[in-house]
C-alpha atoms as a PDB file:
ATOM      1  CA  UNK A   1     -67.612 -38.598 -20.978  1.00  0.00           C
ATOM      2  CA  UNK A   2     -67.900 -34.834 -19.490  1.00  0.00           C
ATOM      3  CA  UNK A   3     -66.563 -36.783 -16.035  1.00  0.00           C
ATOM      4  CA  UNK A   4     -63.155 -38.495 -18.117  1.00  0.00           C
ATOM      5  CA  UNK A   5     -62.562 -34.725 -19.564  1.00  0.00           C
ATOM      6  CA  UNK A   6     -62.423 -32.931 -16.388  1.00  0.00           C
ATOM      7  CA  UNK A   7     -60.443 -35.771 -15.062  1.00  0.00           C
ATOM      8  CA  UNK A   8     -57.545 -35.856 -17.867  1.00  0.00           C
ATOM      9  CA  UNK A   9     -57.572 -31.593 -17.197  1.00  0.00           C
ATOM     10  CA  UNK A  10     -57.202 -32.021 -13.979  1.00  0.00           C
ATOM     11  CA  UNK A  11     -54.286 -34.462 -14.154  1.00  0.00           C
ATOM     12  CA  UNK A  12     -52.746 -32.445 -16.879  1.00  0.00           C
ATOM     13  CA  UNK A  13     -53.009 -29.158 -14.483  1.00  0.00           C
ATOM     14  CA  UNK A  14     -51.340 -31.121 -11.680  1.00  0.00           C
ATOM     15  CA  UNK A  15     -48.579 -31.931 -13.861  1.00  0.00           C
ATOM     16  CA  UNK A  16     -47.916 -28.946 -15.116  1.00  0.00           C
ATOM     17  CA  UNK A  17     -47.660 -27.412 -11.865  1.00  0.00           C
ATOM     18  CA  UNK A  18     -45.475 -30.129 -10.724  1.00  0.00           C
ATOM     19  CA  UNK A  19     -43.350 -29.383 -13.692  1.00  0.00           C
ATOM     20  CA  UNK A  20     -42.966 -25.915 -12.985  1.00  0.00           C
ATOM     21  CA  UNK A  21     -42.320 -26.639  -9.570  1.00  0.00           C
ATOM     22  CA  UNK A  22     -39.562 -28.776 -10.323  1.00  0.00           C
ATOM     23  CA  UNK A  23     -37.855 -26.302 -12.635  1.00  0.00           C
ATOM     24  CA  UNK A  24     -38.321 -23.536 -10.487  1.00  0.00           C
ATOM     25  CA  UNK A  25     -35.457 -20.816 -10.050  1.00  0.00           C
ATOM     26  CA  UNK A  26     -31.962 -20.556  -8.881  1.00  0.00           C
ATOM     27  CA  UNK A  27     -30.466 -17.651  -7.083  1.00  0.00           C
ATOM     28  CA  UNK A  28     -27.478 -15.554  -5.773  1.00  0.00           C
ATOM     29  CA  UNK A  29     -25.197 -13.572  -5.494  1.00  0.00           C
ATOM     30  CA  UNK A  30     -22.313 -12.802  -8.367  1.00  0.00           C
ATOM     31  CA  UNK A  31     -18.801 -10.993  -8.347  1.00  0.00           C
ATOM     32  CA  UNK A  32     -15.915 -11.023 -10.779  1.00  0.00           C
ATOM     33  CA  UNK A  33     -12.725  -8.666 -11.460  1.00  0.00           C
ATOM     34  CA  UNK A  34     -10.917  -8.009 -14.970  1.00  0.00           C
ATOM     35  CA  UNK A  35      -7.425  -6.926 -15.783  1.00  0.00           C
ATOM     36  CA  UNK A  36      -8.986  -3.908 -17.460  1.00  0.00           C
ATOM     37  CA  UNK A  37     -11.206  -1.400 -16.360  1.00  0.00           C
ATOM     38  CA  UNK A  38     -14.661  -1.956 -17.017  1.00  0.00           C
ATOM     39  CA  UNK A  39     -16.031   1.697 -15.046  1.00  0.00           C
ATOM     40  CA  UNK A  40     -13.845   3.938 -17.460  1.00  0.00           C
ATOM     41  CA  UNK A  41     -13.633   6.727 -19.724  1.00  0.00           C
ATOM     42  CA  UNK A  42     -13.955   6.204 -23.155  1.00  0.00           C
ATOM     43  CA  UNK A  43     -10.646   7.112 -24.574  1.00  0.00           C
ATOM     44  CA  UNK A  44      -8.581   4.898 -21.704  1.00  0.00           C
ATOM     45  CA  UNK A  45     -10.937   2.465 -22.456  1.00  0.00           C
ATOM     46  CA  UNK A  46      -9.731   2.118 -25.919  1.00  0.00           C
ATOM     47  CA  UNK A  47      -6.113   2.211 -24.481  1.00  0.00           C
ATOM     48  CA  UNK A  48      -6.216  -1.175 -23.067  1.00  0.00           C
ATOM     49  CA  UNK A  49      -8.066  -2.652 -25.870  1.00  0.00           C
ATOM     50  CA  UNK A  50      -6.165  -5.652 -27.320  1.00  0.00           C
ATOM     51  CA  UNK A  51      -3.618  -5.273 -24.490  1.00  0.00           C
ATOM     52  CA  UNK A  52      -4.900  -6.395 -21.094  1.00  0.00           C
ATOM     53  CA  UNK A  53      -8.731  -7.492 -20.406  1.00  0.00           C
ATOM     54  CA  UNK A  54      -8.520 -10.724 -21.712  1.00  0.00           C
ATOM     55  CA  UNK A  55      -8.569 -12.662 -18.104  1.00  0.00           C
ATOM     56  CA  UNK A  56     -11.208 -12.785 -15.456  1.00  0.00           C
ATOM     57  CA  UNK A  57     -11.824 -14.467 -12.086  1.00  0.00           C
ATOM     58  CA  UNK A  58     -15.653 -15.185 -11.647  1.00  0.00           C
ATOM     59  CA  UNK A  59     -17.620 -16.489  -8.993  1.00  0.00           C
ATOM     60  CA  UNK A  60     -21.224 -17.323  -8.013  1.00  0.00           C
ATOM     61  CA  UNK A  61     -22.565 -17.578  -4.530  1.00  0.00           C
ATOM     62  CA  UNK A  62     -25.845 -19.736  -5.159  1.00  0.00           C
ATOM     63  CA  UNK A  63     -28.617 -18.786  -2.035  1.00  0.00           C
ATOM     64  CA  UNK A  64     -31.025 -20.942  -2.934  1.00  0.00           C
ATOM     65  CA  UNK A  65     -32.375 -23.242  -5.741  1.00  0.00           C
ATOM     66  CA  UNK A  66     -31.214 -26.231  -7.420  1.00  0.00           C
ATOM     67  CA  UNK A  67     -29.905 -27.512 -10.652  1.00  0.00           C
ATOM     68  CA  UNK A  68     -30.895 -30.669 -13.089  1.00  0.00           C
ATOM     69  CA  UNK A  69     -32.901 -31.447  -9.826  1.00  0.00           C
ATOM     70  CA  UNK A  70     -29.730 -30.981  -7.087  1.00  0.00           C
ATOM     71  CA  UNK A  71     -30.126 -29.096  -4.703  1.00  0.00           C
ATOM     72  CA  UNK A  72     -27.292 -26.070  -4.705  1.00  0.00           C
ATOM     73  CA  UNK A  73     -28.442 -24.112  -1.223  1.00  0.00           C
ATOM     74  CA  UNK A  74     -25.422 -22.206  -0.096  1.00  0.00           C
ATOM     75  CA  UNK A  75     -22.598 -23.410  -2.414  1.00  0.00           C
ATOM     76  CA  UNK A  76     -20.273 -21.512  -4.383  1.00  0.00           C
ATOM     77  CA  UNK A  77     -18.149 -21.972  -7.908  1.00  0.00           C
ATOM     78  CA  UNK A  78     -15.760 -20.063  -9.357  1.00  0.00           C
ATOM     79  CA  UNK A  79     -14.422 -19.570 -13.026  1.00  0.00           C
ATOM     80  CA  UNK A  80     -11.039 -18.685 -14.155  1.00  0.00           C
ATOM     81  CA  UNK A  81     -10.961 -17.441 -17.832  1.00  0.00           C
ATOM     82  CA  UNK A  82      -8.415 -16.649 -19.903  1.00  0.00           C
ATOM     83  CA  UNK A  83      -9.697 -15.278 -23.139  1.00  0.00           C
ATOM     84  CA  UNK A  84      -7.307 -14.352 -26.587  1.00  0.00           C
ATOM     85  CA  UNK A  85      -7.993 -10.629 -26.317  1.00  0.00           C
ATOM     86  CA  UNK A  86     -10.294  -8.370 -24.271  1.00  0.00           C
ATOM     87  CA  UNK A  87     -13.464  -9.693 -22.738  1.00  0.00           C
ATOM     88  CA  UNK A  88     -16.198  -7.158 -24.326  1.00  0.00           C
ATOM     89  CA  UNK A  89     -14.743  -5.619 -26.764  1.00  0.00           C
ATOM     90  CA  UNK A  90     -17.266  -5.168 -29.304  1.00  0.00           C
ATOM     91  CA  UNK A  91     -14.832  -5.071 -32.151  1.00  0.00           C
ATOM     92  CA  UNK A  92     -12.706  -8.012 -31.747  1.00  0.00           C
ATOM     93  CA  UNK A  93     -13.264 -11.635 -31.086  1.00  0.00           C
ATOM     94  CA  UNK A  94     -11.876 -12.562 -27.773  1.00  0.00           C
ATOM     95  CA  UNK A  95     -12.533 -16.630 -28.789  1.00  0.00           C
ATOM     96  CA  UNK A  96     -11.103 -18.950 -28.051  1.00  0.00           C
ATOM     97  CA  UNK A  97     -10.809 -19.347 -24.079  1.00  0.00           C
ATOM     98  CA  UNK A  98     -10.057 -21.181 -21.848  1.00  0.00           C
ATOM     99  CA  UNK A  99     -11.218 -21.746 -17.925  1.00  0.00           C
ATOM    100  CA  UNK A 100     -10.648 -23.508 -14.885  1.00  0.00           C
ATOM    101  CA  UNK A 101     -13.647 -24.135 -12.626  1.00  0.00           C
ATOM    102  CA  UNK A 102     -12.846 -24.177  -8.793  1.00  0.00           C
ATOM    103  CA  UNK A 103     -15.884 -26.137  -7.226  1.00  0.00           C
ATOM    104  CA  UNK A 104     -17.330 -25.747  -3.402  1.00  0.00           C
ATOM    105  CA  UNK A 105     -15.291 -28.791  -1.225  1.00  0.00           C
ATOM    106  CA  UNK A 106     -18.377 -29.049   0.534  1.00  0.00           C
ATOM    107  CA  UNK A 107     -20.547 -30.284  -2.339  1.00  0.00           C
ATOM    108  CA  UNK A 108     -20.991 -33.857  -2.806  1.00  0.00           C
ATOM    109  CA  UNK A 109     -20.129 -35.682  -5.919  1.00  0.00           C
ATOM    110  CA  UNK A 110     -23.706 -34.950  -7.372  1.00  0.00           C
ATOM    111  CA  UNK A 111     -23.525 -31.089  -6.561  1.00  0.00           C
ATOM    112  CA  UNK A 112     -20.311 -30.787  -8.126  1.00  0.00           C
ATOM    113  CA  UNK A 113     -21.519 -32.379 -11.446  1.00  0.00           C
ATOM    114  CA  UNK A 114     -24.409 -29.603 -10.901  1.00  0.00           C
ATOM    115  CA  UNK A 115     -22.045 -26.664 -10.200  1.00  0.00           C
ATOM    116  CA  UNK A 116     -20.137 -27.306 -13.545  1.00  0.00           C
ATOM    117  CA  UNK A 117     -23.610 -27.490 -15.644  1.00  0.00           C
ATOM    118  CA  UNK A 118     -24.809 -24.450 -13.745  1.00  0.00           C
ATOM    119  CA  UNK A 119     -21.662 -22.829 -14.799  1.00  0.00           C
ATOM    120  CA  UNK A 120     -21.444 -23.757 -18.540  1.00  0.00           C
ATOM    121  CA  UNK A 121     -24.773 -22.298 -18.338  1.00  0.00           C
ATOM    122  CA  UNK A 122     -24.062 -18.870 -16.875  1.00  0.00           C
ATOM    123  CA  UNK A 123     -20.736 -17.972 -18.611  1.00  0.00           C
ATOM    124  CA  UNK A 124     -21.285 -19.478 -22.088  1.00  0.00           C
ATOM    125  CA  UNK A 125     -18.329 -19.635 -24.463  1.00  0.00           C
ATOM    126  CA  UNK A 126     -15.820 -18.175 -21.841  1.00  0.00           C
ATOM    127  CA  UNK A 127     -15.879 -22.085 -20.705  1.00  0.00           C
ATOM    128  CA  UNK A 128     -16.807 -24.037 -23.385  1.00  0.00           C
ATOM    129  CA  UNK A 129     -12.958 -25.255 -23.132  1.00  0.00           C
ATOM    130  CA  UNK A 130     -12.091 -26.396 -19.261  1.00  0.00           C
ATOM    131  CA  UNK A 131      -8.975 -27.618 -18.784  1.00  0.00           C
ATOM    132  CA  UNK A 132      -8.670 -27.688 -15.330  1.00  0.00           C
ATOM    133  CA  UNK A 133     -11.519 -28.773 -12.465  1.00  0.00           C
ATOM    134  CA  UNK A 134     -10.255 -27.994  -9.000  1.00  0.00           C
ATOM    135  CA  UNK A 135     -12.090 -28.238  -5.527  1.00  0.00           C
ATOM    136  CA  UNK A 136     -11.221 -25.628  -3.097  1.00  0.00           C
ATOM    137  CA  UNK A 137     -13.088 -23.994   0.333  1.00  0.00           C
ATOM    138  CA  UNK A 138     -15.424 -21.092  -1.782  1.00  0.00           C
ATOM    139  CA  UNK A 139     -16.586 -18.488   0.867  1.00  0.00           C
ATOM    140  CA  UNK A 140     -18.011 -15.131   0.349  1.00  0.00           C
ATOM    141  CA  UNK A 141     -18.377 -12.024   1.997  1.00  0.00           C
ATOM    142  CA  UNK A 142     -21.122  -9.197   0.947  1.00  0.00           C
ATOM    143  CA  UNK A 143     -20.966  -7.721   4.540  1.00  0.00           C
ATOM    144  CA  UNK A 144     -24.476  -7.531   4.390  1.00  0.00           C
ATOM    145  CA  UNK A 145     -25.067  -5.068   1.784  1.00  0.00           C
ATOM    146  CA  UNK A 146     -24.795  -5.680  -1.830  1.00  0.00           C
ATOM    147  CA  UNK A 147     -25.116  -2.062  -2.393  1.00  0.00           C
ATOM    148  CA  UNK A 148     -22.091  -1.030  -0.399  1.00  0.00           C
ATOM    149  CA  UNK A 149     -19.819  -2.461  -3.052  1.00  0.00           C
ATOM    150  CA  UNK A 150     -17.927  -4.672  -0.850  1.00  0.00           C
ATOM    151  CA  UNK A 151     -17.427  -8.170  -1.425  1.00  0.00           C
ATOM    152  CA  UNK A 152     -14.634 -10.581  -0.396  1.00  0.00           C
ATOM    153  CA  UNK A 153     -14.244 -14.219  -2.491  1.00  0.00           C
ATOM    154  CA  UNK A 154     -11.874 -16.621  -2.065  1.00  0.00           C
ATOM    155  CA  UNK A 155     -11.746 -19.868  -3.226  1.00  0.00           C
ATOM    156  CA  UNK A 156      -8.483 -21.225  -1.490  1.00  0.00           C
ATOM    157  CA  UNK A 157      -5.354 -19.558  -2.314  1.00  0.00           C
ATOM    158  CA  UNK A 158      -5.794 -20.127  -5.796  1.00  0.00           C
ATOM    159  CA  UNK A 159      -8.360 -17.020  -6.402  1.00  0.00           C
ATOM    160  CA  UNK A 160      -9.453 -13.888  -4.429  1.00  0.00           C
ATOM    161  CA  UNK A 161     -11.610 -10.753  -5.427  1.00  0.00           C
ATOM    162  CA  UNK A 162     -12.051  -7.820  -3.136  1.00  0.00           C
ATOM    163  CA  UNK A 163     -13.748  -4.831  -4.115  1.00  0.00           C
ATOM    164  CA  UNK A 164     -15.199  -1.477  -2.212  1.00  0.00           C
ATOM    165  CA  UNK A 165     -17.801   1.208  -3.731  1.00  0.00           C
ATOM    166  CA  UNK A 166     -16.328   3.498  -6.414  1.00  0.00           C
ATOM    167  CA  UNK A 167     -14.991   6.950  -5.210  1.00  0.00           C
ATOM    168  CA  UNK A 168     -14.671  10.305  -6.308  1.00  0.00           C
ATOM    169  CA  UNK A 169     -10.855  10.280  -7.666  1.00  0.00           C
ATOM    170  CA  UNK A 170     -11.356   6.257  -8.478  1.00  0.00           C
ATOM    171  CA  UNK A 171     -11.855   7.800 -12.006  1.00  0.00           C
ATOM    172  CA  UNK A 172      -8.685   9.140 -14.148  1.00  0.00           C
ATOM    173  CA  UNK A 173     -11.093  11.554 -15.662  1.00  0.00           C
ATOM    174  CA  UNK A 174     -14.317  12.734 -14.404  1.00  0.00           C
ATOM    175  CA  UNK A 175     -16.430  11.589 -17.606  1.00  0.00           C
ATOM    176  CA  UNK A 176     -16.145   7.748 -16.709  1.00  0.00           C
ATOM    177  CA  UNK A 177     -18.902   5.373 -17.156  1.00  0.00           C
ATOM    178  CA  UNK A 178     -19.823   1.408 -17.644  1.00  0.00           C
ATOM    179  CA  UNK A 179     -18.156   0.853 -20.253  1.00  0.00           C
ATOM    180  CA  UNK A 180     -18.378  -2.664 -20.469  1.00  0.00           C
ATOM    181  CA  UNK A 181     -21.303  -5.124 -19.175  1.00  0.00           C
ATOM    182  CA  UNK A 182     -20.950  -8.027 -16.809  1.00  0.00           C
ATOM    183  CA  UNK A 183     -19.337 -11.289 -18.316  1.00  0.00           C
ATOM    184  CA  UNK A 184     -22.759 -13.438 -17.271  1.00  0.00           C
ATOM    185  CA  UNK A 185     -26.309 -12.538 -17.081  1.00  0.00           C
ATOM    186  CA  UNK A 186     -27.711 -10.811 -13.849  1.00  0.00           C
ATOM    187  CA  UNK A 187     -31.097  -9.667 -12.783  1.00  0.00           C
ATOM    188  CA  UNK A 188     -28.899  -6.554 -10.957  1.00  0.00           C
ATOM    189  CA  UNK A 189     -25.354  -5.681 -11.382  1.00  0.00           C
ATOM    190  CA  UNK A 190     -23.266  -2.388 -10.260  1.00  0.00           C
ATOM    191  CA  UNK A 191     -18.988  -1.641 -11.023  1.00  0.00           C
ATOM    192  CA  UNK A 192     -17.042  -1.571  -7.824  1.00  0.00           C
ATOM    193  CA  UNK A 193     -13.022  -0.844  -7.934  1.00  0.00           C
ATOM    194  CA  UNK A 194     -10.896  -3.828  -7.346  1.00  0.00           C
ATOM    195  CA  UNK A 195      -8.787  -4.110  -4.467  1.00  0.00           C
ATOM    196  CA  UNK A 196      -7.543  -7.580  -4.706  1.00  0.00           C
ATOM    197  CA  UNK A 197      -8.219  -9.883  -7.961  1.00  0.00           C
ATOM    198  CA  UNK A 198      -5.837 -12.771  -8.279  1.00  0.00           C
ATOM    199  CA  UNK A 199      -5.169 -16.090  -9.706  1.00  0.00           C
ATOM    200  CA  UNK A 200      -2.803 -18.509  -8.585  1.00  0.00           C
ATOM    201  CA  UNK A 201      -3.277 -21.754 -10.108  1.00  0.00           C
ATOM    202  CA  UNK A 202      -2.712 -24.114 -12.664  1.00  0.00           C
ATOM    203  CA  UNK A 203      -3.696 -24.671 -16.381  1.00  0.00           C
ATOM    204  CA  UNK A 204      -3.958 -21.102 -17.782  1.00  0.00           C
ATOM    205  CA  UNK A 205      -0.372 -20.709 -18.066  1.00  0.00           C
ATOM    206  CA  UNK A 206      -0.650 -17.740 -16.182  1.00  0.00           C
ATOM    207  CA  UNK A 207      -1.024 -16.349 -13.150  1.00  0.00           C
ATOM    208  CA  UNK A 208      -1.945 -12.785 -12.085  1.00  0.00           C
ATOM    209  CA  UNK A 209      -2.494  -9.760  -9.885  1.00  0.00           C
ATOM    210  CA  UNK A 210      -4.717  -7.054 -11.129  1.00  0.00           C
ATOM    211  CA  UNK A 211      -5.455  -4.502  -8.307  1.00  0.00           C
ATOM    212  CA  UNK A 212      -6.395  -1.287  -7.665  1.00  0.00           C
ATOM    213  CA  UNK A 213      -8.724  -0.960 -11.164  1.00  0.00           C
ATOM    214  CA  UNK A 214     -12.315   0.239 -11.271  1.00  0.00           C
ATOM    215  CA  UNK A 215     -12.438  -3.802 -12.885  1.00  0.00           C
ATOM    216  CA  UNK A 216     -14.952  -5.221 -11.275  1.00  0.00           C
ATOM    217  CA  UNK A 217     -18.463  -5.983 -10.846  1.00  0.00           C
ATOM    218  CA  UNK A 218     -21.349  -7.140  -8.196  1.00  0.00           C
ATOM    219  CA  UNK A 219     -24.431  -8.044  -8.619  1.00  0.00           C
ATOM    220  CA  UNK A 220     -27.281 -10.467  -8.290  1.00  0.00           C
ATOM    221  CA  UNK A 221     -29.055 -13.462 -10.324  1.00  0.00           C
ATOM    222  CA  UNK A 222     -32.081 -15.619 -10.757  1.00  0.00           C
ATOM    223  CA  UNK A 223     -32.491 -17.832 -13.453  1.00  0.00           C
ATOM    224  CA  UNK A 224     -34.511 -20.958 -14.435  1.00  0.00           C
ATOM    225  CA  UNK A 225     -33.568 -24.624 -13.061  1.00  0.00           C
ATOM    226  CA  UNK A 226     -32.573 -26.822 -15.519  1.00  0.00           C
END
């Protein structure tokens, strides 16, 4: 009887571990740019509430890991949001929005299925409505150092970000701070001014160019697989 026990434990231990090992963790590299600043003094802050802020490019450079058992390993996805007011305000309800997703060309038809879950996942509400799913060429440039604040995304023409560290002078006034957090979850995440954040595609009914705004952010994730 002692023999069965030890036997069923033993199973049960192996399963768990194979469980956990199938779930494991998914990981990256994040950037996205806003039509408002999100590095800002208080007072401008308030400003551009309920007047710009309400759209967002986002994109997620998966390193490693995989998704409702698919492997991800060096594929990117992007979301376009358009929300109905400004994304963070704490006073206001920026709900309803709407997003297009701009999946990796180089995933299969498997991986892109697992690029839109991971998504949903990561950004919540801000794409609980798609109306659009494109595929585009998704490539990503940290030039080697997330800390230096530069990052270059495009996915196609439809949607670039480029960003550089903040600078002395980036600021309007010199008591400027995060003033809003990242649109998604990170394990790390730092503001870095926008040089470049545009949208160029269909199904927002809208299409923009936001540069030259302390509107953006970088930063790194790991999550659970589903």
């Amino acid at each position: 009887m002692k023999k069965v026990w030890f036997t069923l434990m033993a199973i049960a231990l192996f399963l768990g571990a194979a469980t956990l090992g199938l779930a494991g963790e998914i990981r990256g590299n994040y950037v996205e740019a806003r039509n408002a600043d999100v590095w800002v003094a208080h007072c401008f802050a308030n400003s551009e509430v309920g007047l710009v802020g309400d759209l967002a490019v986002m994109a997620w450079q998966i390193e490693q890991g995989s998704w409702n058992n698919v492997t991800l390993d060096g594929l990117g996805v992007v979301a376009v949001v358009r929300a109905k007011s400004t994304l963070g305000d704490p006073y206001h309800n920026p709900y309803p929005a709407k997003a297009v997703l701009i999946l990796d060309e180089r995933a299969n038809m498997e991986q892109r299925l697992a690029l839109q879950s991971f998504v949903k996942k990561m950004a919540g509400d801000l794409v609980q409505t798609v109306v659009r799913v494109d595929t585009a060429p998704v490539t990503f440039d940290f030039n080697g150092n997330l800390h230096a604040g530069k990052v270059q995304m495009a996915a196609g023409q439809v949607a670039r970000i480029e960003t550089r560290a903040i600078m002395d002078g980036d600021a309007v006034c010199h008591n400027a701070f995060t003033y809003y957090p990242p649109l998604t979850k990170l394990d790390h995440a730092m503001p870095a001014r926008t040089v470049e954040n545009r949208f160029a595609g269909d199904g927002l009914n809208v299409v923009w160019s936001s540069p030259n705004k302390n509107s953006a952010f970088l930063g790194s994730f790991v999550t659970e697989s589903e």
